[in-house]
Protein backbone atom coordinates (compact mmCIF):
# COMPACT_ATOMS: atom_id res chain seq x y z
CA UNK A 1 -12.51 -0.22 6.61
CA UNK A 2 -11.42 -3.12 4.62
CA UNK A 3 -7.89 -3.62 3.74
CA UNK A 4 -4.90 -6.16 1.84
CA UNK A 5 -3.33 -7.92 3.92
CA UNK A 6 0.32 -9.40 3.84
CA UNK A 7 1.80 -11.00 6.53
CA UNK A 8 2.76 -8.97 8.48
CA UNK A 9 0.86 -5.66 7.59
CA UNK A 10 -2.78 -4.79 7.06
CA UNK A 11 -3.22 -2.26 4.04
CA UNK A 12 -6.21 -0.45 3.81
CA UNK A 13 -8.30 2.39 2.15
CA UNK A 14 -8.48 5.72 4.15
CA UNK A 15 -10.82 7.85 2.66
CA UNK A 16 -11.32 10.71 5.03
CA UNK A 17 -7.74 11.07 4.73
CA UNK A 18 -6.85 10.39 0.87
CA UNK A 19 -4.43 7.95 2.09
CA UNK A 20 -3.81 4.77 2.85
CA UNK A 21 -3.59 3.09 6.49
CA UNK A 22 -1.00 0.61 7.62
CA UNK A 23 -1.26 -1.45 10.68
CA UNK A 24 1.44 -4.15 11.61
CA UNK A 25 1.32 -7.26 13.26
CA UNK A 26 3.83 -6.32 15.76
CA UNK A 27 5.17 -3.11 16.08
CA UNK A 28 8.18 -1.56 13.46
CA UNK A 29 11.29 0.10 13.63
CA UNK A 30 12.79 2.04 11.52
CA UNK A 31 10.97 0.84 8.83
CA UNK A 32 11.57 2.22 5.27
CA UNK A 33 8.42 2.59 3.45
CA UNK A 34 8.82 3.24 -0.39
CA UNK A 35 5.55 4.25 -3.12
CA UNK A 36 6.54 3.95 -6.82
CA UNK A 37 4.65 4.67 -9.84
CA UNK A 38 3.98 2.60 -12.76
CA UNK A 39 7.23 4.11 -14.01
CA UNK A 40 9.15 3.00 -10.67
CA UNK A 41 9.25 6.73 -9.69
CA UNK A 42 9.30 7.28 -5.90
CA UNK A 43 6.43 9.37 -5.35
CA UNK A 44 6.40 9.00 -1.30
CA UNK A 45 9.22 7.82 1.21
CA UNK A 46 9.16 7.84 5.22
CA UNK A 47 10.90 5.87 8.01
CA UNK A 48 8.45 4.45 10.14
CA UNK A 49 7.71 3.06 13.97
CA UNK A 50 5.22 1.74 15.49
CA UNK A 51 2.51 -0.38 14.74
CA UNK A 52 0.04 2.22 12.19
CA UNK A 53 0.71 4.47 10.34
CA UNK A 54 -1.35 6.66 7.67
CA UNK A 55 0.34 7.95 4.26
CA UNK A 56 -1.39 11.11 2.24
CA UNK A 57 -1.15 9.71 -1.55
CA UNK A 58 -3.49 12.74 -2.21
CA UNK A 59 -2.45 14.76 -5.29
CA UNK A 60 -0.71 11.40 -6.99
CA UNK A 61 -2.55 10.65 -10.68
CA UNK A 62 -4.46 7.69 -10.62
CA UNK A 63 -3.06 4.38 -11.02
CA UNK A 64 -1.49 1.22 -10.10
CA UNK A 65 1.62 1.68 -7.57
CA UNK A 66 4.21 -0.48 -5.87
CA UNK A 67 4.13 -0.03 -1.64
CA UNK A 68 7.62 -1.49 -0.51
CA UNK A 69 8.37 -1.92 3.53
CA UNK A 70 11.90 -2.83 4.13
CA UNK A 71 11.83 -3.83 7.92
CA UNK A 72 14.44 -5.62 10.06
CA UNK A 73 12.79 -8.80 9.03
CA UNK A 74 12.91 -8.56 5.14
CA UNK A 75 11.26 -7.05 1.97
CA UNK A 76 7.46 -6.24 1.37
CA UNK A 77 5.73 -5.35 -1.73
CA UNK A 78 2.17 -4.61 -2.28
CA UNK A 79 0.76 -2.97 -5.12
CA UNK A 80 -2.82 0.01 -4.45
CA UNK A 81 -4.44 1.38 -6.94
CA UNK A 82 -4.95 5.43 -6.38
CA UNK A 83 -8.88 6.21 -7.65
């Protein structure tokens, strides 16, 4: 699999899933992770632990979106594209 990766997190394609895969550094908790739209709709939300998780973005329209990770140590942003 390859993947985006900002410090801390490694973002990357799951196809088998229609998602997209998370893995962290070091382990979170309680993290809040956000999806937007191009419109800066949230289209998926879900506290987090641990160090992986997968999301299901199946059933969201292609296009570029915003993946925000608020975690104990700050603010993340990454934009995917959905195919």
């Amino acid at each position: 699999m390859t993947g985006i990766r900002f410090d801390p997190v490694l973002v990357g394609a799951d196809p088998a899933q229609g998602g997209l895969r998370l893995s962290f550094a070091s382990p979170v908790r309680n993290a809040r992770l956000m999806v937007a739209d191009a419109q800066g709709r949230i289209v998926y939300q879900e506290l987090i632990n641990g160090s992986a998780h997968t999301m299901d973005l199946r059933g969201q329209l292609p296009g570029l979106y915003a993946l925000t990770l608020h975690t104990a140590g700050g603010v993340q942003v990454q934009r995917v594209v959905v195919e």
